[in-house]
Protein backbone atom coordinates (compact mmCIF):
# COMPACT_ATOMS: atom_id res chain seq x y z
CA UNK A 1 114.24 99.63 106.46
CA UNK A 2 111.49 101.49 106.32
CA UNK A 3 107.96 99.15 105.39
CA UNK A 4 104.95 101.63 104.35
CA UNK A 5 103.31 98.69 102.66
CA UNK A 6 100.72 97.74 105.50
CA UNK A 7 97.74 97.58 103.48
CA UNK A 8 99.00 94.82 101.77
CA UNK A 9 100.18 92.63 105.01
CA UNK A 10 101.39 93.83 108.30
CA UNK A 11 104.06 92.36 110.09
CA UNK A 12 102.51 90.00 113.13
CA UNK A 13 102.95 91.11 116.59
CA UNK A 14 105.71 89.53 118.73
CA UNK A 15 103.42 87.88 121.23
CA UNK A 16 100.63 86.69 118.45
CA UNK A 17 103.79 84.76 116.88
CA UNK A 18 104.90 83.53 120.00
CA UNK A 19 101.06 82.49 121.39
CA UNK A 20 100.73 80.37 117.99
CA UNK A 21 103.79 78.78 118.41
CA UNK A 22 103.04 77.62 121.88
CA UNK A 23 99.34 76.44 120.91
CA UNK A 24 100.95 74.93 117.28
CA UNK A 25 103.17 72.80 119.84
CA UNK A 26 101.39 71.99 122.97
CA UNK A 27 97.45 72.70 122.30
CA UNK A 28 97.48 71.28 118.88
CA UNK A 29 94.37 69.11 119.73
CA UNK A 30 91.31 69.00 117.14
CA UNK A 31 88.64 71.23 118.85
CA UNK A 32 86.04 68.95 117.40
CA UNK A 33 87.80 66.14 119.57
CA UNK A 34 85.84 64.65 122.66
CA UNK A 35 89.52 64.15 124.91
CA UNK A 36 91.43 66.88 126.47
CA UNK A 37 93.47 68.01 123.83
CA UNK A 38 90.04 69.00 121.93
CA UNK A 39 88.85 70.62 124.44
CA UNK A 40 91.57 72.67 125.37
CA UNK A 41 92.02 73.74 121.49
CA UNK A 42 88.23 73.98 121.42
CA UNK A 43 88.75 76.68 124.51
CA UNK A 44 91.14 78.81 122.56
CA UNK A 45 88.61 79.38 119.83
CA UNK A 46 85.80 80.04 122.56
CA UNK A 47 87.94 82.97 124.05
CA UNK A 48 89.04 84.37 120.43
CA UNK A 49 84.83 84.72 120.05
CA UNK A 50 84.63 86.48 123.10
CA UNK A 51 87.35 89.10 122.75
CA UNK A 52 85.72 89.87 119.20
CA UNK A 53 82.40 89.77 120.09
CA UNK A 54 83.03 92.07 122.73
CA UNK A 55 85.00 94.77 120.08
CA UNK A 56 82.08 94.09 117.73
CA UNK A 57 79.25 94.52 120.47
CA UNK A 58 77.87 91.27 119.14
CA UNK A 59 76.96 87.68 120.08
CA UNK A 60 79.82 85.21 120.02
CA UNK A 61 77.23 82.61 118.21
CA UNK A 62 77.26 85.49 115.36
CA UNK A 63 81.04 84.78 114.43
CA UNK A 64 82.32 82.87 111.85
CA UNK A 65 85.70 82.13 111.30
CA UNK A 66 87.64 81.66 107.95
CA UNK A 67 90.86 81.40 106.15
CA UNK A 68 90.66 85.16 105.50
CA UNK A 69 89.02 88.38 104.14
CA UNK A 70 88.44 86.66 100.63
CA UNK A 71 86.54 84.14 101.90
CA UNK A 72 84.57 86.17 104.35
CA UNK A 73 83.23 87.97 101.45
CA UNK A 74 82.71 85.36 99.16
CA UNK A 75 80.80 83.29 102.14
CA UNK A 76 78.99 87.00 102.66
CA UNK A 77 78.09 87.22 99.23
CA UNK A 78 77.14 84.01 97.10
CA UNK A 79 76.16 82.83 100.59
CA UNK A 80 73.64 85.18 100.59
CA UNK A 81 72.50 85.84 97.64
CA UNK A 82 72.15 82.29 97.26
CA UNK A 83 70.06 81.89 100.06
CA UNK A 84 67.68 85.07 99.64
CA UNK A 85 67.31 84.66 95.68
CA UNK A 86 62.96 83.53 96.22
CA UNK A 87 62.79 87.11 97.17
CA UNK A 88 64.77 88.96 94.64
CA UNK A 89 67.89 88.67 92.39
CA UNK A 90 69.46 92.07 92.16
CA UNK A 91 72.70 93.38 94.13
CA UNK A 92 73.89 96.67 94.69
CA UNK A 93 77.78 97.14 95.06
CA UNK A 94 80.12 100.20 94.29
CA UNK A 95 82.63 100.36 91.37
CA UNK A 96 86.05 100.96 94.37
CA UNK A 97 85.42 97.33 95.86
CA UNK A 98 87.91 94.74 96.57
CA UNK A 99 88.44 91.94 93.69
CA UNK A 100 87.10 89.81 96.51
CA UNK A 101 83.97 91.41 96.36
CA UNK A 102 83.92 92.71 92.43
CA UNK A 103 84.98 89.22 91.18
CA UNK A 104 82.54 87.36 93.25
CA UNK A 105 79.85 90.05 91.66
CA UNK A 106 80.81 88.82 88.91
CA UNK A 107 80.09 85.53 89.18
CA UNK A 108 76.73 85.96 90.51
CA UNK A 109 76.12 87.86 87.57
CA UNK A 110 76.95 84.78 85.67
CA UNK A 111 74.11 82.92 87.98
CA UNK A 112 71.66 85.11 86.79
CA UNK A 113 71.62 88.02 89.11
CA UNK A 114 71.56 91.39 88.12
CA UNK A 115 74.25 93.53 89.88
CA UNK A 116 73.96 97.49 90.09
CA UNK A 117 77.91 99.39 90.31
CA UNK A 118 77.75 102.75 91.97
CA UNK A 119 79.84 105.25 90.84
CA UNK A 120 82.00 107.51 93.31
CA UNK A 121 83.20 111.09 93.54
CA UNK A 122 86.43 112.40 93.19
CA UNK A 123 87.65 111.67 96.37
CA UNK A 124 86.10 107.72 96.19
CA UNK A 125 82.83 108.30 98.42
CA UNK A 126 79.82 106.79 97.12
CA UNK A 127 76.78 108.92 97.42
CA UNK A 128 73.68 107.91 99.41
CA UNK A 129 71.37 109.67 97.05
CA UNK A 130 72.78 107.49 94.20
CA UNK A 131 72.52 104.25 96.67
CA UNK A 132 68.85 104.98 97.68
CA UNK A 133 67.64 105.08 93.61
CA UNK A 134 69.72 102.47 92.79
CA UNK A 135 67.76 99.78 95.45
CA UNK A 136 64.62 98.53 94.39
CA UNK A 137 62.00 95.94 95.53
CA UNK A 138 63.85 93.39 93.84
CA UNK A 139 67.00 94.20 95.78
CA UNK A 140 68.20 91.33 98.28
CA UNK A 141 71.86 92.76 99.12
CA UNK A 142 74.13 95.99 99.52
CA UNK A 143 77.49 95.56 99.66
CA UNK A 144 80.00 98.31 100.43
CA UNK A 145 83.12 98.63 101.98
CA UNK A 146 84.22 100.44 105.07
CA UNK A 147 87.38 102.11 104.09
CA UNK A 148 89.04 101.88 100.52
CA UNK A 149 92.53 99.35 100.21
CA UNK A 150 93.67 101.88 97.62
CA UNK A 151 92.92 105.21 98.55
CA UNK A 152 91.53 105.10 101.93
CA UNK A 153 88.33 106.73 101.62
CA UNK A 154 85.69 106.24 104.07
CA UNK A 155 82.59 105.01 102.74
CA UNK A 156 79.20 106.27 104.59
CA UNK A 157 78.54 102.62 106.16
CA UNK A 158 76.41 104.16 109.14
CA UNK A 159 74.16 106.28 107.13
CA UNK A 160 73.84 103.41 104.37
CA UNK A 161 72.27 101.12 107.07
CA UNK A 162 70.31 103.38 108.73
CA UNK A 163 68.64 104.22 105.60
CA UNK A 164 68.27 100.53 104.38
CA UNK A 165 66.96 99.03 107.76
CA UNK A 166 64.77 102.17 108.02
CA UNK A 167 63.48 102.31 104.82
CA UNK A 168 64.29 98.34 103.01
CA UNK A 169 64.51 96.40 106.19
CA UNK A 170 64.38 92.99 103.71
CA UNK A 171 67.91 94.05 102.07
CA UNK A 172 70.88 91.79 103.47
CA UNK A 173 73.61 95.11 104.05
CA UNK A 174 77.22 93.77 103.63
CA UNK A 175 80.29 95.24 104.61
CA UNK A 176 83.93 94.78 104.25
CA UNK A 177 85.71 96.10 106.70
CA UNK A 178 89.42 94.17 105.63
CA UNK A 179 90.71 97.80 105.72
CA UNK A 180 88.84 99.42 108.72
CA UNK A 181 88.93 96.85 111.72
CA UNK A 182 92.08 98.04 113.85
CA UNK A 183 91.59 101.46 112.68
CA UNK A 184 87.86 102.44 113.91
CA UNK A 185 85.47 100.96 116.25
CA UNK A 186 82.93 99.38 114.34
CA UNK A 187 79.83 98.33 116.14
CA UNK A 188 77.79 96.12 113.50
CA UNK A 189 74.45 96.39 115.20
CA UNK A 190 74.63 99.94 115.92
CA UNK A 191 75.62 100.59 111.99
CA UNK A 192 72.80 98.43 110.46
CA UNK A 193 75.08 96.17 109.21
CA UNK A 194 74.18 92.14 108.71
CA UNK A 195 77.53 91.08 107.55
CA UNK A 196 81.24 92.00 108.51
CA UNK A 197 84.38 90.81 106.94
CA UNK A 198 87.63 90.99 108.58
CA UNK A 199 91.19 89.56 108.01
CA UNK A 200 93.87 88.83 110.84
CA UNK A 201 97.09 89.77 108.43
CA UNK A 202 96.30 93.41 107.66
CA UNK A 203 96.25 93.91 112.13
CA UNK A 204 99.39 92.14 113.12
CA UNK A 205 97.87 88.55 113.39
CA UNK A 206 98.62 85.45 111.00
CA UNK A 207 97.95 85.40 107.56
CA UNK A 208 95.30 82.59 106.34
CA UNK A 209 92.79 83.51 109.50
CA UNK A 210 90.14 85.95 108.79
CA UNK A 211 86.05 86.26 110.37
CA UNK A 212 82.41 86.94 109.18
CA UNK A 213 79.85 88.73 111.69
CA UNK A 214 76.54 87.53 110.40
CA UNK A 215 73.76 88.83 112.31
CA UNK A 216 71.10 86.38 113.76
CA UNK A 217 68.18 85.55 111.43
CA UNK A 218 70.32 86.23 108.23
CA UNK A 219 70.30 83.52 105.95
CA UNK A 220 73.00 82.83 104.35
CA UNK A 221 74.16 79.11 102.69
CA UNK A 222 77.84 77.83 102.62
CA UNK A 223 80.29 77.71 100.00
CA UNK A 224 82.17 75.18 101.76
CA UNK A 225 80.73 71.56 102.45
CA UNK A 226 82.27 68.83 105.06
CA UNK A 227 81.93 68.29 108.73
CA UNK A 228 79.61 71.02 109.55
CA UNK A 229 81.77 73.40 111.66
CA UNK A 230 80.98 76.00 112.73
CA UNK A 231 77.10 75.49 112.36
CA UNK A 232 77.41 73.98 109.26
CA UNK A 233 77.96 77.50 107.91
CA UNK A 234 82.31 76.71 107.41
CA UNK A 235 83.34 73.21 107.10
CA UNK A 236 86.44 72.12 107.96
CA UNK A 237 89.01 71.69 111.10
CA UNK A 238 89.59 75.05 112.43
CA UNK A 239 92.92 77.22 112.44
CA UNK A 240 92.75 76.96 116.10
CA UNK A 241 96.40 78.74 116.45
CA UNK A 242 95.72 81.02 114.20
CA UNK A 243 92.23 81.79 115.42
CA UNK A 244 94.39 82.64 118.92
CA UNK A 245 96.51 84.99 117.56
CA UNK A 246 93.92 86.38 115.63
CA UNK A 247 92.16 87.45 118.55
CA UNK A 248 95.08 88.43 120.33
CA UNK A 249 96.26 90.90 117.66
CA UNK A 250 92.65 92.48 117.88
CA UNK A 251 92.75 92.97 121.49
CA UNK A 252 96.32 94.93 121.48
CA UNK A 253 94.86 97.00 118.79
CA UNK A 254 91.63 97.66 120.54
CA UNK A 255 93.10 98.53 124.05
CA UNK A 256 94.60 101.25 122.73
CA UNK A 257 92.68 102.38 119.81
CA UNK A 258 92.48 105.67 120.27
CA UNK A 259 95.70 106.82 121.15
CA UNK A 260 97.06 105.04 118.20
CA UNK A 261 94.55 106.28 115.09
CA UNK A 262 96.06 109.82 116.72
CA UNK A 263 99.04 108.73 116.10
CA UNK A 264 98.68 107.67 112.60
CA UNK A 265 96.83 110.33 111.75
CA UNK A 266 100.05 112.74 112.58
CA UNK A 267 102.14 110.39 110.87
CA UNK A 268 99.59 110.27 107.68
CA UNK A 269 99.45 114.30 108.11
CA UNK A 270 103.17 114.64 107.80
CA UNK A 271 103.45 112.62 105.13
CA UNK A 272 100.93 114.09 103.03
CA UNK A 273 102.46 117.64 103.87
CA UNK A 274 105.92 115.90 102.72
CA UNK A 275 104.55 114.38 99.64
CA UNK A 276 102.39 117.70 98.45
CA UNK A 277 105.41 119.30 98.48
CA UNK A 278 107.05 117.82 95.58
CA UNK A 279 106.91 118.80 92.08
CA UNK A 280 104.28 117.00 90.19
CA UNK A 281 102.72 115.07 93.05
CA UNK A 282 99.02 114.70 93.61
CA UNK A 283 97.14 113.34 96.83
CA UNK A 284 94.31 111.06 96.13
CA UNK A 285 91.18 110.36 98.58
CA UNK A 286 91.27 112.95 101.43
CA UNK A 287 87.75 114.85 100.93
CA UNK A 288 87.44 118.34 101.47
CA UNK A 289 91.03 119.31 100.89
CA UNK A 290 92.26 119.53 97.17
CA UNK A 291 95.31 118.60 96.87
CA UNK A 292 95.40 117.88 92.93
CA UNK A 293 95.42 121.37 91.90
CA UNK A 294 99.01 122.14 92.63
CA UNK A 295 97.95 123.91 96.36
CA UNK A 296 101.14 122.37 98.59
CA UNK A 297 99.77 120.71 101.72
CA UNK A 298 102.81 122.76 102.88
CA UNK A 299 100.91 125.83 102.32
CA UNK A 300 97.49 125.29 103.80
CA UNK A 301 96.15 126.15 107.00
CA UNK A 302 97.53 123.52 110.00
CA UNK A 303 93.99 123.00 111.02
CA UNK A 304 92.03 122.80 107.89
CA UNK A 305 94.66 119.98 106.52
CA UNK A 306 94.44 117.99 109.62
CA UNK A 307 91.07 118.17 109.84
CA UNK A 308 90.77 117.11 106.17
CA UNK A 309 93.26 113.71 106.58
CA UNK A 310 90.76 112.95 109.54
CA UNK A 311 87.98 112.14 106.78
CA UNK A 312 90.21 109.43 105.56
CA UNK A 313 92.18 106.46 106.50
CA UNK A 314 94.26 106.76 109.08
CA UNK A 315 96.96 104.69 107.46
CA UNK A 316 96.30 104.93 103.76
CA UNK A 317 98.31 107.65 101.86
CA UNK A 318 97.59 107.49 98.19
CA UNK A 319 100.21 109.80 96.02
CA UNK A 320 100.28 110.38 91.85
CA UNK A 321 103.53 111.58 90.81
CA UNK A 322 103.55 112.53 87.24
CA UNK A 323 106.41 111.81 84.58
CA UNK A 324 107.26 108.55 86.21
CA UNK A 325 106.15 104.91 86.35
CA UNK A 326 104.57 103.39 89.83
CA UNK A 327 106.76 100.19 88.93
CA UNK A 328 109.70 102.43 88.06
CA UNK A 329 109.34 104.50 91.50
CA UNK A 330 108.33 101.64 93.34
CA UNK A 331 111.43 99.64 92.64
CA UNK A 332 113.74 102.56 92.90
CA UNK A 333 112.37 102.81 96.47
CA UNK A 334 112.96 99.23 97.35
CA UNK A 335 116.55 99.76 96.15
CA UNK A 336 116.75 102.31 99.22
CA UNK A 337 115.19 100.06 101.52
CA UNK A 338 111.71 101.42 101.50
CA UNK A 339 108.83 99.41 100.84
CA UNK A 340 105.46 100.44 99.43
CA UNK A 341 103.19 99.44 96.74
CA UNK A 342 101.71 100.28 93.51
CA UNK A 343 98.04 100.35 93.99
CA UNK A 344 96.53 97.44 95.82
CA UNK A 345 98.83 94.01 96.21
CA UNK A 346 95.67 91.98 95.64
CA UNK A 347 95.61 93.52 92.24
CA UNK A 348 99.58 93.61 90.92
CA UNK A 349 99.70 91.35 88.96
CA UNK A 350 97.14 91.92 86.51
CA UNK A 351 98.02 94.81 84.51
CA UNK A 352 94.89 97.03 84.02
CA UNK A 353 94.63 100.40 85.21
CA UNK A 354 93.04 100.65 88.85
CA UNK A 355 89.19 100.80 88.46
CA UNK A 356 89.21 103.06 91.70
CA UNK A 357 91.56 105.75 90.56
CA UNK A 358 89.54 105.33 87.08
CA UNK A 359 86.33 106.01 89.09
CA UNK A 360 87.68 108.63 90.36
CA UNK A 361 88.44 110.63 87.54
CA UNK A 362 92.60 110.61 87.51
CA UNK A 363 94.05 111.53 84.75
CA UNK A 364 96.26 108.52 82.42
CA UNK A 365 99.19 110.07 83.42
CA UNK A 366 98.39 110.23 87.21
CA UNK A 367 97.18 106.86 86.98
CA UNK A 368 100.08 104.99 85.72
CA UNK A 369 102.33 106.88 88.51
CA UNK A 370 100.27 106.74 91.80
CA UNK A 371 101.93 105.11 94.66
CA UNK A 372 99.79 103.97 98.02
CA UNK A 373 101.78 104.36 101.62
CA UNK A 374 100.30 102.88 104.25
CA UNK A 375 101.19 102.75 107.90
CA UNK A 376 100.68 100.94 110.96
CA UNK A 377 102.09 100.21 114.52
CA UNK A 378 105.19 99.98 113.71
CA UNK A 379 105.70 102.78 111.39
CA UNK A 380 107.15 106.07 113.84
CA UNK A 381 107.24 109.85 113.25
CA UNK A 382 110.52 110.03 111.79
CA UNK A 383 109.95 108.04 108.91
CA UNK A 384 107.97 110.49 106.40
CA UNK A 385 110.61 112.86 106.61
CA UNK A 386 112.90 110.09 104.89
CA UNK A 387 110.77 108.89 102.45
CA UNK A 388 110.34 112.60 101.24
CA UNK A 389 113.58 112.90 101.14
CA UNK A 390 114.58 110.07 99.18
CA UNK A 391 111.71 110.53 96.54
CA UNK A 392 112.97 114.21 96.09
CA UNK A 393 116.30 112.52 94.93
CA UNK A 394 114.80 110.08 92.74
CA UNK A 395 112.15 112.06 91.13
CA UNK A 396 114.32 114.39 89.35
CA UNK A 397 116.25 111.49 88.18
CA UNK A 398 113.44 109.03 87.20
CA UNK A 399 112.30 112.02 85.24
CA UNK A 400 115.13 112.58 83.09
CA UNK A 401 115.38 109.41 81.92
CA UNK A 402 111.52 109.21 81.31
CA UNK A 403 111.95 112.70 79.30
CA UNK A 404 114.88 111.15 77.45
C-alpha cells in the first residue's frame, strides 16, 4: 500500500498509540480531581504544555487545548471577534482558507461583521500590498493560514505580523497552522502572531485533540460554556490521553525536524519531476517554477526545480491531469492500492469546485481533474517512482474512455 493522503489524517505513531493506551487504562483519573488519580492525569497534561511551549517558544499558561483544528479556529475566531467587537467589526481573511476558518467567516458575517477576502496569485500566495490596503481602523482581526491543505503554498505569516504589530498593533493576527506545525518551526512571538491553531491527527498523534496559542493580553471569549477549564476559556473534562500523545507526536517530529523536511522535500521533488512528466499534467502551488505551461520538471535545471519545491510544502503535491475526472483517477488509484485525495478531505463531500484552485486561476478542465499527494514520515523514496508508474498506465486508459 502506498498512503499519499497525509493531509487529510496521518497514521499515529506506534508509541503515541501505545502511551494513550497505557494512560486510557491506568492514569484515567479526572485531572480536575483533588485524589491521586487527578493528579497524576492532571501531570500528563502539565508536561504535554511544556513540550509545546517549548517548540512554540511560548508560555505554557498561553496553551489551550481542544478537540481539534476546527475548534481552535472557531475558538480563535468568534472568540475574538466577539470579544474585541467595542473597537471595530471588520475581519480580514484570504479567499484559500480552511472551511474551518471560511465557514466561521461566514457566520460572523451573519453577526454583523464585515469580512474582507483577499485574493491570491497564481501560485496561492496572498500579497502583502493587497493585505496592508485591505486593513483599516475598523479592523480587529487578520486571519491567514500558514501553509495551504490543498496546494501547499506558503503564506507570508512573518512579514504579515511584522507589518501589523508594526504598523496596527490593535489588530488580533490569527493563524492556522493545521498544515504547517511538524513541517516548520514556528515561533509565534517571533512571527507577530496572537493566535495559533494546531491539530494532533495531521502529525501522527490522535484524532479529536488539537491546541490554540493565544498570546497573553488577547481577549478572546469562549464558545464553549461548563466547568471553566482551562481558564474558563474551554469547558469541559480534558482528553488527558489524547493530550499525551499529542505532545508526544510533536516532540518526535520536532527532534528531528530538520533532517526530515529534507527528506520530504526529495521525496516531494521526485514526485513532481515524475508527475511533470506525463502527458497533460499540471503542478499547482510551487512559486517561481512554471510548471503549467507544458515545461517537464524532467527538463529543468536540478537546482532551479529544487530550489523552487523549497517555496512550498514540504509534503503537499498538488497535480491537474487533464481529460480525466479526480473521482475517476482517484478511485482507479485506490483499486491499485494507492491512496490520495481529491482536493481537501474536509471539503469532499460537497460538490463545488475548490475555491483555491478557482482563486488561482485553473482552468474548468484542470479543476475537475487535480489530484493532491501528500507525504509524511512514513512515506520513503521509492514510492513516487510507483505512483508515476501506475498513473502512466491508467491515464491513457481513463482517457479513452473519457474521449469515447
Amino acid at each position: 500500500m502506498i498512503y499519499m493522503d497525509n493531509s487529510a489524517t496521518t497514521r499515529c505513531f506506534d508509541e503515541v498509540a501505545q502511551l494513550m493506551a497505557d494512560i486510557m487504562c491506568n492514569d484515567y483519573g479526572n485531572p480536575s480531581s483533588a485524589h491521586h488519580l487527578g493528579v497524576t492525569a492532571e501531570a500528563h497534561i502539565k508536561k504535554a504544555k511544556d513540550i509545546f511551549a517549548q517548540i512554540l517558544r511560548c508560555k505554557a499558561d498561553e496553551l489551550i487545548f481542544t478537540s481539534g483544528g476546527t475548534e481552535s479556529d472557531n475558538l480563535a475566531i468568534l472568540g475574538a471577534a466577539r470579544a474585541n467587537k467595542r473597537s471595530g467589526n471588520h475581519i480580514v481573511t484570504t479567499v484559500v482558507e480552511h472551511p474551518a476558518v471560511l465557514r466561521t467567516m461566514e457566520q460572523l458575517q451573519e453577526e454583523g461583521f464585515d469580512i474582507t477576502y483577499l485574493p491570491v496569485d497564481k501560485d496561492g500566495c496572498v500579497s502583502i500590498d493587497s493585505l496592508e490596503k485591505a486593513v483599516s481602523a475598523d479592523t480587529i482581526l487578520v486571519s491567514v493560514m500558514h501553509t495551504n491543505n490543498e496546494v501547499g503554498a506558503l503564506q507570508p505569516v512573518r512579514e504579515i505580523g511584522e507589518l501589523l504589530k508594526r504598523r496596527y498593533p490593535g489588530v488580533i493576527f490569527h493563524v492556522d497552522a493545521v498544515q504547517g506545525f511538524g513541517k516548520a518551526r514556528i515561533y509565534p512571538k517571533e512571527s507577530g502572531i496572537d493566535m495559533l491553531s494546531v491539530s494532533a491527527h495531521k502529525i501522527h498523534g490522535p484524532k479529536g485533540v488539537g491546541l490554540l496559542y493565544i498570546a497573553d493580553k488577547t481577549k478572546v471569549e469562549p464558545i464553549i460554556y461548563g466547568g471553566g477549564q482551562q481558564k474558563g476559556l474551554r469547558s469541559g473534562t480534558e482528553n488527558v490521553a489524547g493530550i499525551a500523545g499529542f505532545a508526544m507526536a510533536a516532540k518526535m517530529l520536532y527532534d528531528e525536524l530538520e533532517a526530515e523536511r529534507e527528506r520530504l522535500y526529495n521525496i516531494k521533488t521526485e514526485l513532481v519531476r515524475g508527475l511533470s512528466s506525463l502527458e497533460g499534467v499540471q503542478i499547482n502551488g510551487i512559486p517561481g517554477c512554471d510548471l503549467t505551461a507544458g515545461i517537464p520538471a524532467a527538463g529543468l535545471n536540478a537546482d532551479l526545480l529544487s530550489a523552487a519545491i523549497r517555496n512550498s510544502a514540504p509534503h503537499i503535491v498538488s497535480a491537474s491531469f487533464a481529460g480525466v475526472r479526480a473521482e475517476v483517477l482517484l478511485h482507479a488509484l485506490e483499486e491499485k492500492d494507492i491512496y490520495v485525495s481529491a482536493g481537501s478531505a474536509c471539503a469532499t463531500h460537497k460538490p463545488e469546485p475548490s475555491r483555491t484552485l478557482q482563486a488561482m486561476g485553473l482552468k474548468k478542465e484542470m479543476l475537475e481533474g487535480t489530484l493532491r499527494f501528500s507525504l509524511s514520515k512514513f512515506n520513503d523514496e521509492k514510492e513516487p517512482q510507483e505512483v508515476v508508474r501506475v498513473l502512466n498506465e491508467l491515464l491513457g486508459e481513463l482517457r479513452k474512455f473519457t474521449r469515447r
